[in-house]
PDB file of N, CA and C in Angstrom:
ATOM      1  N   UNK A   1     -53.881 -25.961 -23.806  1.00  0.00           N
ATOM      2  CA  UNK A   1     -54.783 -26.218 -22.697  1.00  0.00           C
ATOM      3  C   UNK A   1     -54.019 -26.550 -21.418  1.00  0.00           C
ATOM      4  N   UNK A   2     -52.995 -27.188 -21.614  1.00  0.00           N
ATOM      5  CA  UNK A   2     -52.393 -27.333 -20.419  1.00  0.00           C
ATOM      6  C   UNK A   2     -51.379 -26.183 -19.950  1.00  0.00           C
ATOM      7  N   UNK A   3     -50.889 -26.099 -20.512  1.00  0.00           N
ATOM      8  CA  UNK A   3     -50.791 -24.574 -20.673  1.00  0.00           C
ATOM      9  C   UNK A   3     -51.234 -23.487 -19.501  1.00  0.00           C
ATOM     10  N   UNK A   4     -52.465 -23.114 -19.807  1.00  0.00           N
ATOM     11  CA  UNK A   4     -53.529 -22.853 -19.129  1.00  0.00           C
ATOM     12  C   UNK A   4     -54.155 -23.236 -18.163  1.00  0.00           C
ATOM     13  N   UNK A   5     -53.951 -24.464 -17.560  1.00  0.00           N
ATOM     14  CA  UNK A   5     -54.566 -25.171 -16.270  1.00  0.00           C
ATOM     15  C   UNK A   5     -53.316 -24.843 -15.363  1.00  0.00           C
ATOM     16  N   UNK A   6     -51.901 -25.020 -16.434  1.00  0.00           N
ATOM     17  CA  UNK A   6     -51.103 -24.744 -14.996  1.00  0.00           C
ATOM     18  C   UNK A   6     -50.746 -24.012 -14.435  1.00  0.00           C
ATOM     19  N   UNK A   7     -50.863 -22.383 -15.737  1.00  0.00           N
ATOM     20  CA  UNK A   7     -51.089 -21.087 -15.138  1.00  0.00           C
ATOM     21  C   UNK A   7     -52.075 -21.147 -14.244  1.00  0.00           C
ATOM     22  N   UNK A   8     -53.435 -21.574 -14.027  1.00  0.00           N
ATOM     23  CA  UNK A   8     -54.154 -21.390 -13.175  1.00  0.00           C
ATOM     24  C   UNK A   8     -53.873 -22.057 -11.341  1.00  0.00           C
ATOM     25  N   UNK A   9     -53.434 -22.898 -12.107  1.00  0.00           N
ATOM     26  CA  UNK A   9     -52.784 -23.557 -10.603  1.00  0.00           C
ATOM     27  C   UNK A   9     -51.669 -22.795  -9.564  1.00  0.00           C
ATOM     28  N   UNK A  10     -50.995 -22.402 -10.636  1.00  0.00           N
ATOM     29  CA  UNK A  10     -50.181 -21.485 -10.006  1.00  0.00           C
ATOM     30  C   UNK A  10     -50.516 -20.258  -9.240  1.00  0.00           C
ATOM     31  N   UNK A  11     -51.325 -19.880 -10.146  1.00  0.00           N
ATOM     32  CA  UNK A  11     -52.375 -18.836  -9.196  1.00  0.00           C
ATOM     33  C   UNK A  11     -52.782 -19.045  -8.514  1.00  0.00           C
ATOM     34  N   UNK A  12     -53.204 -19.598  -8.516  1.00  0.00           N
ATOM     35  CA  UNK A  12     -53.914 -20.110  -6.832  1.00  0.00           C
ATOM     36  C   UNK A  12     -53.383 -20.402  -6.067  1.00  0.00           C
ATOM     37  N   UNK A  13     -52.831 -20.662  -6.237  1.00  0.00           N
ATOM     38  CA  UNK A  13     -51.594 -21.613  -5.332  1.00  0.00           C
ATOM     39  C   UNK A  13     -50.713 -20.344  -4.805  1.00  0.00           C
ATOM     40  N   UNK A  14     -50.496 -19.016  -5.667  1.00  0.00           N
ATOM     41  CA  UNK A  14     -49.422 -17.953  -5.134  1.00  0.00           C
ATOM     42  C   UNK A  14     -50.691 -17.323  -4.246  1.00  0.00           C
ATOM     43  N   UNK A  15     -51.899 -17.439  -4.546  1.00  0.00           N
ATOM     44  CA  UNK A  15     -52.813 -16.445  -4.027  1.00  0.00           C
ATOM     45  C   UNK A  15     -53.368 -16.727  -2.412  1.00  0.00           C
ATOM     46  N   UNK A  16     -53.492 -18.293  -2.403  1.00  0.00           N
ATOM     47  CA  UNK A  16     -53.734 -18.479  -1.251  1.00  0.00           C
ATOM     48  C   UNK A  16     -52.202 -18.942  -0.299  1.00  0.00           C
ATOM     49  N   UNK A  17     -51.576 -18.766  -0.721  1.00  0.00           N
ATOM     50  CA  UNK A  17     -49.951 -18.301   0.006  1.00  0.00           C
ATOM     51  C   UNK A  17     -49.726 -17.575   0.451  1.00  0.00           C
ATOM     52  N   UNK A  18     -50.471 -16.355   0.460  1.00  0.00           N
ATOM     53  CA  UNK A  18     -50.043 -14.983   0.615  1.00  0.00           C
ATOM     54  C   UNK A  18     -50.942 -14.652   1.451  1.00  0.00           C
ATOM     55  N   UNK A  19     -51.716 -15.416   2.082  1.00  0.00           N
ATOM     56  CA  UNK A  19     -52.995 -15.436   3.113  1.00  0.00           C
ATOM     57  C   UNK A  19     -52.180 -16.060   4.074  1.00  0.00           C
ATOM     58  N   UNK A  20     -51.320 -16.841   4.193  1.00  0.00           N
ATOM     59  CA  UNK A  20     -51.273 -17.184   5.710  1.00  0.00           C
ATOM     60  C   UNK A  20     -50.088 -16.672   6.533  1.00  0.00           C
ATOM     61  N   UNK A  21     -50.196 -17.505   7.707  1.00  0.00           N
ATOM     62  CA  UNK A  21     -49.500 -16.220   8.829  1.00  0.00           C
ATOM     63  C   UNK A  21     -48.143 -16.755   9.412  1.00  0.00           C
ATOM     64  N   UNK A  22     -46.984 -16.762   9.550  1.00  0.00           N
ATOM     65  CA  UNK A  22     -46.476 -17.914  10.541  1.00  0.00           C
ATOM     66  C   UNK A  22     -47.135 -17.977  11.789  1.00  0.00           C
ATOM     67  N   UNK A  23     -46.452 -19.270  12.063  1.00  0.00           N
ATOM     68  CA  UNK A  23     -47.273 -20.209  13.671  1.00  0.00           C
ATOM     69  C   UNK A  23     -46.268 -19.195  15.003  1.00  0.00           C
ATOM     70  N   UNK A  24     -47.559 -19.209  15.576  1.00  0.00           N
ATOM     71  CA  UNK A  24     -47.538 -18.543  17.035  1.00  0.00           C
ATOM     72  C   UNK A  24     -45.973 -19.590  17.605  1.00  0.00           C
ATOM     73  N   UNK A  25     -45.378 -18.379  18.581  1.00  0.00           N
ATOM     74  CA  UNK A  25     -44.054 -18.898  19.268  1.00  0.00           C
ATOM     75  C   UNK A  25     -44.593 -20.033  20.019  1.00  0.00           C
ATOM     76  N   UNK A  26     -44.275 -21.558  20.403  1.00  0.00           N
ATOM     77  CA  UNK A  26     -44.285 -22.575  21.057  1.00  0.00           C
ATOM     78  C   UNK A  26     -44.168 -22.042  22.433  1.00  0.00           C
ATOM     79  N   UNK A  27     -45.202 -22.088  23.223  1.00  0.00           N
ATOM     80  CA  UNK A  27     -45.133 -22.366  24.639  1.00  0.00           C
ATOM     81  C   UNK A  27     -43.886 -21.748  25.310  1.00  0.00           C
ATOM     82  N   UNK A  28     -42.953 -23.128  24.884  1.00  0.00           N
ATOM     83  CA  UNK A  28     -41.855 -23.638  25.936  1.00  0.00           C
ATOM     84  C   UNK A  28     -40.554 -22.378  25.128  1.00  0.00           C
ATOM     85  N   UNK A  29     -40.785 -21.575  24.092  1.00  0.00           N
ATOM     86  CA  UNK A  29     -40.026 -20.674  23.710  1.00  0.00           C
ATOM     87  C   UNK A  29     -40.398 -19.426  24.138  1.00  0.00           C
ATOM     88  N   UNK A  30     -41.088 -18.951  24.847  1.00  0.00           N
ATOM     89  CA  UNK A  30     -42.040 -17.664  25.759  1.00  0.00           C
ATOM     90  C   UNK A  30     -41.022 -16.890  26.531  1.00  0.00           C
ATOM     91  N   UNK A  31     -40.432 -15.486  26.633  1.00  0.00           N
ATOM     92  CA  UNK A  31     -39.521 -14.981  27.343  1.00  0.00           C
ATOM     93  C   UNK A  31     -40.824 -14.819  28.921  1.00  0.00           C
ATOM     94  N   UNK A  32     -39.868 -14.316  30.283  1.00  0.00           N
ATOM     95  CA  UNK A  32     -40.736 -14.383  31.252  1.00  0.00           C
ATOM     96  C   UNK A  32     -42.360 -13.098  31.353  1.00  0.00           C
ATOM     97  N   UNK A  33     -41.765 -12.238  30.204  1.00  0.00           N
ATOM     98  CA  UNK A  33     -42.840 -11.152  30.243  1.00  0.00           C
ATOM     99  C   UNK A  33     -43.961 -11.689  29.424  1.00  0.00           C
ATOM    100  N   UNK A  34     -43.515 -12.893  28.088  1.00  0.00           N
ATOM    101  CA  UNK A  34     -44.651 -13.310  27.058  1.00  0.00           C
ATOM    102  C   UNK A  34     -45.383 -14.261  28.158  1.00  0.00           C
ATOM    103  N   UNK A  35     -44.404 -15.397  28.956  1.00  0.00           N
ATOM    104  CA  UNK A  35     -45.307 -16.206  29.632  1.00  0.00           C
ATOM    105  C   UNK A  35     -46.051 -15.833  30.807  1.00  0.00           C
ATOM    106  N   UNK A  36     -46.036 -14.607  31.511  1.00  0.00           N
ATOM    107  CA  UNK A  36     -46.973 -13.742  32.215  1.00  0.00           C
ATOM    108  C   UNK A  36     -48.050 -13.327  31.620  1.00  0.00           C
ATOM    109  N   UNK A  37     -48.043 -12.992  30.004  1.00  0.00           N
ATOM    110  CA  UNK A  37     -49.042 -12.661  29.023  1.00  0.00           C
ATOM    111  C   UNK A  37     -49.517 -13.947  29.101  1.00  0.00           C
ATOM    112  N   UNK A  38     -49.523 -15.165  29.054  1.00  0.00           N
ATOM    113  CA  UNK A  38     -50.271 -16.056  28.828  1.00  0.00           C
ATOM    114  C   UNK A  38     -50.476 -16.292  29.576  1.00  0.00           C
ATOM    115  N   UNK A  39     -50.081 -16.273  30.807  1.00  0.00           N
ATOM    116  CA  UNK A  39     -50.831 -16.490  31.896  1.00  0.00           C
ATOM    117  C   UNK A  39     -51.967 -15.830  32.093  1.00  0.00           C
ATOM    118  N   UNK A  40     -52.303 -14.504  31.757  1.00  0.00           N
ATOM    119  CA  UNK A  40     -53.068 -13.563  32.159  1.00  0.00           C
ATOM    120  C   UNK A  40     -54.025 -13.345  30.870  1.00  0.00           C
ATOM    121  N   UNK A  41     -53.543 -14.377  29.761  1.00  0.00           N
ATOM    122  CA  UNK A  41     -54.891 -14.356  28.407  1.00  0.00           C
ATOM    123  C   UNK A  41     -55.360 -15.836  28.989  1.00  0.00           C
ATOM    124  N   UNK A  42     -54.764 -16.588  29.495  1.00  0.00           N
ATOM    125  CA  UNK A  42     -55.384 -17.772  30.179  1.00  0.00           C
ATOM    126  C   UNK A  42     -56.629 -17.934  30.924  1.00  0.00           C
ATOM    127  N   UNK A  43     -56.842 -16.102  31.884  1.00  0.00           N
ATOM    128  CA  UNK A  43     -57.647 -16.122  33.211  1.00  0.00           C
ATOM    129  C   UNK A  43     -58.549 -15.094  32.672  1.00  0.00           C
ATOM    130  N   UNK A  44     -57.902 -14.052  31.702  1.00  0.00           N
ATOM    131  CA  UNK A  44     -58.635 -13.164  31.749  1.00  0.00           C
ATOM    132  C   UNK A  44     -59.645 -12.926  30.225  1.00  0.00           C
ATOM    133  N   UNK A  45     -58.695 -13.731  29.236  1.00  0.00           N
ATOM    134  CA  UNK A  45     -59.113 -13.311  27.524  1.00  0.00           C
ATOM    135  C   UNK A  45     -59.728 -14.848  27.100  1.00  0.00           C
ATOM    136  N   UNK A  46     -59.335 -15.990  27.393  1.00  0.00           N
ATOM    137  CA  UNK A  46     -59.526 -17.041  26.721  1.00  0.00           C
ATOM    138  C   UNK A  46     -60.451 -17.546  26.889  1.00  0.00           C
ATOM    139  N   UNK A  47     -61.880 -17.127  27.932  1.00  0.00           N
ATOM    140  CA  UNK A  47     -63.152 -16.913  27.830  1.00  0.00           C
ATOM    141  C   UNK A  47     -63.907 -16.848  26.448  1.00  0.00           C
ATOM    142  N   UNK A  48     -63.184 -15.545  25.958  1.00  0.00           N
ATOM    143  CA  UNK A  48     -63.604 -14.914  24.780  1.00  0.00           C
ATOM    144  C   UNK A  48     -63.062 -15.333  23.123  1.00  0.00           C
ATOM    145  N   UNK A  49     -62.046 -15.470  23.355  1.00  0.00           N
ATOM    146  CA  UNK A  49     -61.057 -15.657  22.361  1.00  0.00           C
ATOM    147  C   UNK A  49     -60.182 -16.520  22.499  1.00  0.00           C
ATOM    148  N   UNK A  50     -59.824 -16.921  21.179  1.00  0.00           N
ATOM    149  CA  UNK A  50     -58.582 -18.564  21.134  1.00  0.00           C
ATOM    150  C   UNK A  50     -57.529 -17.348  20.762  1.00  0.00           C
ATOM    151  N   UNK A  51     -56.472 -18.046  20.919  1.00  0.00           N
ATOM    152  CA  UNK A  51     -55.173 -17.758  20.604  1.00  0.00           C
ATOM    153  C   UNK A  51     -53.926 -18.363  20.134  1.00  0.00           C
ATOM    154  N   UNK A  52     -54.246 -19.714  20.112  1.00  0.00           N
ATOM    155  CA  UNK A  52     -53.413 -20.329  19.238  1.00  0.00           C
ATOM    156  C   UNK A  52     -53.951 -21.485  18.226  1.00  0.00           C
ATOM    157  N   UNK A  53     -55.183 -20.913  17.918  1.00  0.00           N
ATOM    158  CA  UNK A  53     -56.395 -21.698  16.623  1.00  0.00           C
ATOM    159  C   UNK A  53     -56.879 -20.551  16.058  1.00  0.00           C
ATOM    160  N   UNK A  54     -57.675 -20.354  15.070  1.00  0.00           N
ATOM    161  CA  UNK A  54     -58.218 -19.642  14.278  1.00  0.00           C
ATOM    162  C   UNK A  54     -59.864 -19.803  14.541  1.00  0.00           C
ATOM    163  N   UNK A  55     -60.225 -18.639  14.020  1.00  0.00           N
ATOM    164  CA  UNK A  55     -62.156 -19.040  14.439  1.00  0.00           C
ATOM    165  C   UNK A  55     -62.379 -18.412  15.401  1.00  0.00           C
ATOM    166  N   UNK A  56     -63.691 -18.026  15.399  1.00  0.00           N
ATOM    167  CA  UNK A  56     -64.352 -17.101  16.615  1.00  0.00           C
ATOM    168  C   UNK A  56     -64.560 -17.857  17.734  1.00  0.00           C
ATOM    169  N   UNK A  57     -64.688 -17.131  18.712  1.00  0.00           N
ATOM    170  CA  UNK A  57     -64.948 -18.092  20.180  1.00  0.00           C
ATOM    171  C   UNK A  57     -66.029 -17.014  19.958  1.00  0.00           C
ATOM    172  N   UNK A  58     -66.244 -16.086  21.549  1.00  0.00           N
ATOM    173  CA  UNK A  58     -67.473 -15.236  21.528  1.00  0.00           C
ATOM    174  C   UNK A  58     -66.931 -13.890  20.791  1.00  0.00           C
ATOM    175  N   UNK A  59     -65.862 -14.101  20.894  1.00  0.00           N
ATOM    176  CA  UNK A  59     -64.936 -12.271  20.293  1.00  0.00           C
ATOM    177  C   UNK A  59     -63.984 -13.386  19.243  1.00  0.00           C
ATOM    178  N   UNK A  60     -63.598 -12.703  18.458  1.00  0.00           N
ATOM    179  CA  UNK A  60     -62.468 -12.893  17.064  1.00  0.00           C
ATOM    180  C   UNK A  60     -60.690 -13.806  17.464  1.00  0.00           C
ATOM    181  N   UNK A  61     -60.499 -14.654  17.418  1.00  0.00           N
ATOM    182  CA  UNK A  61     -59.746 -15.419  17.258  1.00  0.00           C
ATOM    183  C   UNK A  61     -58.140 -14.369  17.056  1.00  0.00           C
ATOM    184  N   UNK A  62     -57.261 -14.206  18.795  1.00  0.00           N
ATOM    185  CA  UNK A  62     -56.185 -13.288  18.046  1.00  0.00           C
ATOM    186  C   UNK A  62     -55.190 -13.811  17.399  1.00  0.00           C
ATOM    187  N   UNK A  63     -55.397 -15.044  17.298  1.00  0.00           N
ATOM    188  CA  UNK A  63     -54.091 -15.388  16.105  1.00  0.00           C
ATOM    189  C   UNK A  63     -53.444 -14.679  15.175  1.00  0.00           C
ATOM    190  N   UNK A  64     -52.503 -14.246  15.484  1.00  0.00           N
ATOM    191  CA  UNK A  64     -51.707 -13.319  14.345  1.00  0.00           C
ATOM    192  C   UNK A  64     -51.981 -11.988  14.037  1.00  0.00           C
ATOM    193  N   UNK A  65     -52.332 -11.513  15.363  1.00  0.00           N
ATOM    194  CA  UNK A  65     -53.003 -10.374  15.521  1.00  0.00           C
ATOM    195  C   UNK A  65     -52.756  -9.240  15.089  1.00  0.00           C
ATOM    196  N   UNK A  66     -50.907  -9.326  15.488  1.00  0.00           N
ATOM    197  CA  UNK A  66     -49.676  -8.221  15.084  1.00  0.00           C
ATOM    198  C   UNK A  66     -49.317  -8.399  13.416  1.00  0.00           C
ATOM    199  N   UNK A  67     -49.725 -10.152  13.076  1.00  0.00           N
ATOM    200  CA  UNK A  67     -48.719 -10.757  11.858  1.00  0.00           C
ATOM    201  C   UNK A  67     -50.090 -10.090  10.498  1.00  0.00           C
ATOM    202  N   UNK A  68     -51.103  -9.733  11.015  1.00  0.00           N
ATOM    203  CA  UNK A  68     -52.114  -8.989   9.758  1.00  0.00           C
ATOM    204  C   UNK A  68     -52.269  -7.554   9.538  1.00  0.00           C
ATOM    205  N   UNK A  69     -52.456  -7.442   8.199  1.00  0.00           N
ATOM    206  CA  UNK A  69     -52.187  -5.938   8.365  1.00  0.00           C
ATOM    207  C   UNK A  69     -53.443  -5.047   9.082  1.00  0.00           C
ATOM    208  N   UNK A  70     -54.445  -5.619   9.074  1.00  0.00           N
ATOM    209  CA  UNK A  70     -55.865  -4.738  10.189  1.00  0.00           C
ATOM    210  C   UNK A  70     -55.976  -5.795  11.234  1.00  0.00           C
ATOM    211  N   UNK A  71     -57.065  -4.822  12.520  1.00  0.00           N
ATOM    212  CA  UNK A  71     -57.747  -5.521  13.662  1.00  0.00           C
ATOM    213  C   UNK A  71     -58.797  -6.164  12.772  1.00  0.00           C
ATOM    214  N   UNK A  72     -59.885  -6.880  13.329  1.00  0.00           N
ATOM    215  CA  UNK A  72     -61.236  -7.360  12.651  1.00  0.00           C
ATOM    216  C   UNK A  72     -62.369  -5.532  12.211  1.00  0.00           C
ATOM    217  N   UNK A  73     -61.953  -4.522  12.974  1.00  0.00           N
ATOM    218  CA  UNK A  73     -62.147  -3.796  13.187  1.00  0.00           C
ATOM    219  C   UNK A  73     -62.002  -3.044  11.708  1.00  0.00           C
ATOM    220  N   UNK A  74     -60.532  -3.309  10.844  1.00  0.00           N
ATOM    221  CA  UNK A  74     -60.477  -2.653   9.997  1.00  0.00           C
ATOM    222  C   UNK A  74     -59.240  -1.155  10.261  1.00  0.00           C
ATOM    223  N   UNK A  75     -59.175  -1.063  11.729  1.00  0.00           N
ATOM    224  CA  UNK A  75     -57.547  -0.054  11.998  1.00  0.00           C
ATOM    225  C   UNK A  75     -56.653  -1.050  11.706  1.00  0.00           C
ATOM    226  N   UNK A  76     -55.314  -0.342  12.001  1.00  0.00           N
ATOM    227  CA  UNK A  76     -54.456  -1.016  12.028  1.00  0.00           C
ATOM    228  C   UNK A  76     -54.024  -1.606  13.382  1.00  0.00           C
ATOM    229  N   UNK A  77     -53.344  -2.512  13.461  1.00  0.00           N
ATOM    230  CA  UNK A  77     -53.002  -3.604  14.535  1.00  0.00           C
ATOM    231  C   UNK A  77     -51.309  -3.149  14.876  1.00  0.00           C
ATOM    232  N   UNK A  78     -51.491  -1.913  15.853  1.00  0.00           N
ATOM    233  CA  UNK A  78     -50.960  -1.136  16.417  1.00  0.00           C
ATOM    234  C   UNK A  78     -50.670  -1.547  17.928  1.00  0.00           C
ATOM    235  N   UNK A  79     -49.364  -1.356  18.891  1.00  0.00           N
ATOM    236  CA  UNK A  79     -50.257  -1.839  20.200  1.00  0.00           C
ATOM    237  C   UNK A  79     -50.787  -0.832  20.905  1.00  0.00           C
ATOM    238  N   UNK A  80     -50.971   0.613  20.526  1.00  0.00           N
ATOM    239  CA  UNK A  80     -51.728   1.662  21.128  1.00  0.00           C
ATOM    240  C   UNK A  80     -53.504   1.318  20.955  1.00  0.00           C
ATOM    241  N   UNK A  81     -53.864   1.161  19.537  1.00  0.00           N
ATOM    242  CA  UNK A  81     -54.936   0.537  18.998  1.00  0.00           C
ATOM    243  C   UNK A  81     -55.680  -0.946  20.047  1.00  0.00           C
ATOM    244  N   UNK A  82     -54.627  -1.546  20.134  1.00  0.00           N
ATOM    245  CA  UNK A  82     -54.651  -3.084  20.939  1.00  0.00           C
ATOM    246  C   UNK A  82     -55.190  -2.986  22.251  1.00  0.00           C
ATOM    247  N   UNK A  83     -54.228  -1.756  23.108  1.00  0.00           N
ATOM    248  CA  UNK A  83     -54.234  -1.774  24.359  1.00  0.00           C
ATOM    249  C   UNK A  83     -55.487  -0.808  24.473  1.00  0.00           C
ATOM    250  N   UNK A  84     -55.971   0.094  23.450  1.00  0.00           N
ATOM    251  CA  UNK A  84     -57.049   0.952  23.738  1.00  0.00           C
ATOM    252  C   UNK A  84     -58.548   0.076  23.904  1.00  0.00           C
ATOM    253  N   UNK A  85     -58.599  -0.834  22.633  1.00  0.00           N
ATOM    254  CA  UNK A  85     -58.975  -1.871  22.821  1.00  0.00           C
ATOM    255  C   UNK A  85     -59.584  -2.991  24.490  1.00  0.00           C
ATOM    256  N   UNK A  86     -58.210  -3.219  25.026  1.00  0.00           N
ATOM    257  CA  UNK A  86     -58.136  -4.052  26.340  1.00  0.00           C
ATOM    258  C   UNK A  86     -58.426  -2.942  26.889  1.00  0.00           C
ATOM    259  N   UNK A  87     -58.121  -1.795  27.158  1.00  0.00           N
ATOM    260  CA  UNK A  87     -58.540  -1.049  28.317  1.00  0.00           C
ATOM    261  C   UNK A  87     -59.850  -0.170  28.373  1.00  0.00           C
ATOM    262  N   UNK A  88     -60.545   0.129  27.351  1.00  0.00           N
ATOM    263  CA  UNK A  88     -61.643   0.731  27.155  1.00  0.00           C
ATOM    264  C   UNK A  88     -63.025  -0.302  26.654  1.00  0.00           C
ATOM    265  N   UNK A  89     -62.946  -1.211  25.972  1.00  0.00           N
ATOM    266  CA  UNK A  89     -63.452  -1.867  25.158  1.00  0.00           C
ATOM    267  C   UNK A  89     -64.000  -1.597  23.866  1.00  0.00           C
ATOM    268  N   UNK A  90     -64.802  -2.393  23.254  1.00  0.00           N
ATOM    269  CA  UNK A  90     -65.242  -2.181  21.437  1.00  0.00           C
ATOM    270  C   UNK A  90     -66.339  -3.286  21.681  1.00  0.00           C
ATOM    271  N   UNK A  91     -67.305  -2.207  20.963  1.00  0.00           N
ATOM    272  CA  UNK A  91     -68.455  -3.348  20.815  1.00  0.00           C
ATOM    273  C   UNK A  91     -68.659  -4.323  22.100  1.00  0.00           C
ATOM    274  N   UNK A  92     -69.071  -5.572  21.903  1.00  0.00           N
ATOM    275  CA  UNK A  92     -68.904  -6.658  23.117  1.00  0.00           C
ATOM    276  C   UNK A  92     -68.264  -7.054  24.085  1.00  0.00           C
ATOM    277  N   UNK A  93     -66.584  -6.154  23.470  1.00  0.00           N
ATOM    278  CA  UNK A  93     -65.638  -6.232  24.352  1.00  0.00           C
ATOM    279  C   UNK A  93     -65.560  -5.605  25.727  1.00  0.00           C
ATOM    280  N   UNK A  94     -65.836  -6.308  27.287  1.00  0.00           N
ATOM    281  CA  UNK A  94     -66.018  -4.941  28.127  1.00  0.00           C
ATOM    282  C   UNK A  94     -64.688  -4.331  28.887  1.00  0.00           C
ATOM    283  N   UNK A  95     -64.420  -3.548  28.453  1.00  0.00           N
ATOM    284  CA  UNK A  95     -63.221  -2.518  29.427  1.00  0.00           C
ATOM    285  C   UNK A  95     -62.768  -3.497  30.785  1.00  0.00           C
ATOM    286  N   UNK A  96     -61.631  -3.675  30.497  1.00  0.00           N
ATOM    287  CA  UNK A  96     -60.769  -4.372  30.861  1.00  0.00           C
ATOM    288  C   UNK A  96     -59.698  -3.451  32.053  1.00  0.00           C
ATOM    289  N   UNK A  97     -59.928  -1.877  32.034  1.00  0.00           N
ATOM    290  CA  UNK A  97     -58.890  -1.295  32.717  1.00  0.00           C
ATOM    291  C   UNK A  97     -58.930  -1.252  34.234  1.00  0.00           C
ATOM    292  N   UNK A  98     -60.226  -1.429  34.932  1.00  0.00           N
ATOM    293  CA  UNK A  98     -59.987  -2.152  35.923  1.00  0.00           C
ATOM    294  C   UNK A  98     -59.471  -3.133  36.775  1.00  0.00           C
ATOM    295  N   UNK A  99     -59.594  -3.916  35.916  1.00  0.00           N
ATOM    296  CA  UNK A  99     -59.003  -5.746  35.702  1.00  0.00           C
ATOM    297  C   UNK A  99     -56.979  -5.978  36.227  1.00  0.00           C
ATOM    298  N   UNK A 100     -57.139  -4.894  34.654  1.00  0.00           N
ATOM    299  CA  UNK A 100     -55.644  -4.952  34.204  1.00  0.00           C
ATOM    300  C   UNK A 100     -54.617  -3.706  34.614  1.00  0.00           C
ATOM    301  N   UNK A 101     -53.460  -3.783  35.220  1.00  0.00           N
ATOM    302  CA  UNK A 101     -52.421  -2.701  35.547  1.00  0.00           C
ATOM    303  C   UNK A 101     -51.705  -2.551  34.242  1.00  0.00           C
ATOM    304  N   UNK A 102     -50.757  -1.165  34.434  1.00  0.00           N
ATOM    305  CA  UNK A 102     -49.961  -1.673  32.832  1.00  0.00           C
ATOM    306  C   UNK A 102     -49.165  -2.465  32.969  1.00  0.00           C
ATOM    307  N   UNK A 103     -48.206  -3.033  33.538  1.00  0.00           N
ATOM    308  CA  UNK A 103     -47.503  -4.049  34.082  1.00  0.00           C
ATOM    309  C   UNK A 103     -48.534  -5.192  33.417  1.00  0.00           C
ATOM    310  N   UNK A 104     -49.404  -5.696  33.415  1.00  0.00           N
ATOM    311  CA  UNK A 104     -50.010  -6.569  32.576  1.00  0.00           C
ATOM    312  C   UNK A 104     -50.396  -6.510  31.584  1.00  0.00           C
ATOM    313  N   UNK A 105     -50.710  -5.553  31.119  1.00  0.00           N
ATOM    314  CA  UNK A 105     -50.883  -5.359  29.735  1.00  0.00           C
ATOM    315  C   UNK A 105     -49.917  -4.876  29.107  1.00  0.00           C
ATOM    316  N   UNK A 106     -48.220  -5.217  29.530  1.00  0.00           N
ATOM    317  CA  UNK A 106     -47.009  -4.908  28.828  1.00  0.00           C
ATOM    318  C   UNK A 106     -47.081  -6.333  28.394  1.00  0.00           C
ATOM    319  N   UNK A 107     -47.299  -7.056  29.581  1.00  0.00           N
ATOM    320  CA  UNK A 107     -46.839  -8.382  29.530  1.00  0.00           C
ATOM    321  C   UNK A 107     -47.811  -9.081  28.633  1.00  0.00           C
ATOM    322  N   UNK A 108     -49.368  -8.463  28.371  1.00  0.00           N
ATOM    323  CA  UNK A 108     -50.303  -9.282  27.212  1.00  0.00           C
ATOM    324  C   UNK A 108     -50.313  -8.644  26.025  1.00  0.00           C
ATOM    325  N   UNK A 109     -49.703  -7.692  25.699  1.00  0.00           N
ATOM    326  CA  UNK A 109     -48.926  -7.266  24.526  1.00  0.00           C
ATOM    327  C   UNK A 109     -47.498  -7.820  24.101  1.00  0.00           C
ATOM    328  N   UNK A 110     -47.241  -8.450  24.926  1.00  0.00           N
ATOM    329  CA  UNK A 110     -45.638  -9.179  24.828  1.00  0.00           C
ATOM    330  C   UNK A 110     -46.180 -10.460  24.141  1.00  0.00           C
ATOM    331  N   UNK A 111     -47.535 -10.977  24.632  1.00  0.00           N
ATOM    332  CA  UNK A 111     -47.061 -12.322  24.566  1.00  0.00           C
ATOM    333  C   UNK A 111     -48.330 -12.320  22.774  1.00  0.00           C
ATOM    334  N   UNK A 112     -49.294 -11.104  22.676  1.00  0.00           N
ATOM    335  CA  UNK A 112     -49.918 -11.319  21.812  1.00  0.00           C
ATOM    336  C   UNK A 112     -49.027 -11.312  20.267  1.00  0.00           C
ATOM    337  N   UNK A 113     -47.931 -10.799  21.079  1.00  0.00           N
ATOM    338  CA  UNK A 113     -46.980 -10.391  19.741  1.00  0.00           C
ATOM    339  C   UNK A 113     -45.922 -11.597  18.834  1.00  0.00           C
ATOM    340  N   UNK A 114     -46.548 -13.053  20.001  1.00  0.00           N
ATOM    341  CA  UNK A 114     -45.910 -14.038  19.928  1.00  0.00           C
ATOM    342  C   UNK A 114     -46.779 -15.030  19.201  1.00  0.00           C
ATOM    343  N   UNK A 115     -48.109 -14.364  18.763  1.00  0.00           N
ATOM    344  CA  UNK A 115     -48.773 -15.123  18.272  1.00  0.00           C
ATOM    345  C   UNK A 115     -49.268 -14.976  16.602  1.00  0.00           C
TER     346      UNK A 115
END
């Protein structure tokens, strides 16, 4: 019997291990193109979405956006996929390519990649 409880523990224990993500780069470790990305998910995304917590705001939480193997979407988490995404929109999301030059959306692909 014990035996058996601690096989089970173990399982679980390997299973929900394999679910999580490492932690987003610290702030104060940001090269100047990631901290332009945060500047610009600061004004323009964080309305919608958290980025260094988990959980929905009004749109999907990008924590670890790059570090999972799909979008919420179910593609893969590509930054062609990403940026088609920011510049066209999906669902609720509204098209962003007005907003954004590519020069900024190098720099909010830099910094999403830090998270």
């Amino acid at each position: 019997m014990k035996r058996r409880t601690l096989l089970l523990a173990l399982a679980t224990a390997g299973l929900t291990g394999c679910h999580s993500t490492p932690p987003p780069t610290p702030l104060a470790n940001l090269n100047p193109e990631q901290n332009r990305g945060h500047q610009l998910f600061e004004t323009r995304c964080a309305v919608c979405h958290y980025d260094r917590q988990s959980g929905s705001l009004h749109g999907p939480s990008l924590l670890g956006v790059f570090k999972k193997p799909a979008l919420p979407s179910g593609a893969a988490a590509t930054d062609e996929r990403v940026s088609a995404t920011i510049l066209h929109g999906r669902n609720n999301m509204p098209a962003m390519a007005n907003v954004v030059d590519q020069d900024d959306l190098n720099d909010l692909l830099a910094y999403l990649h830090t998270l």
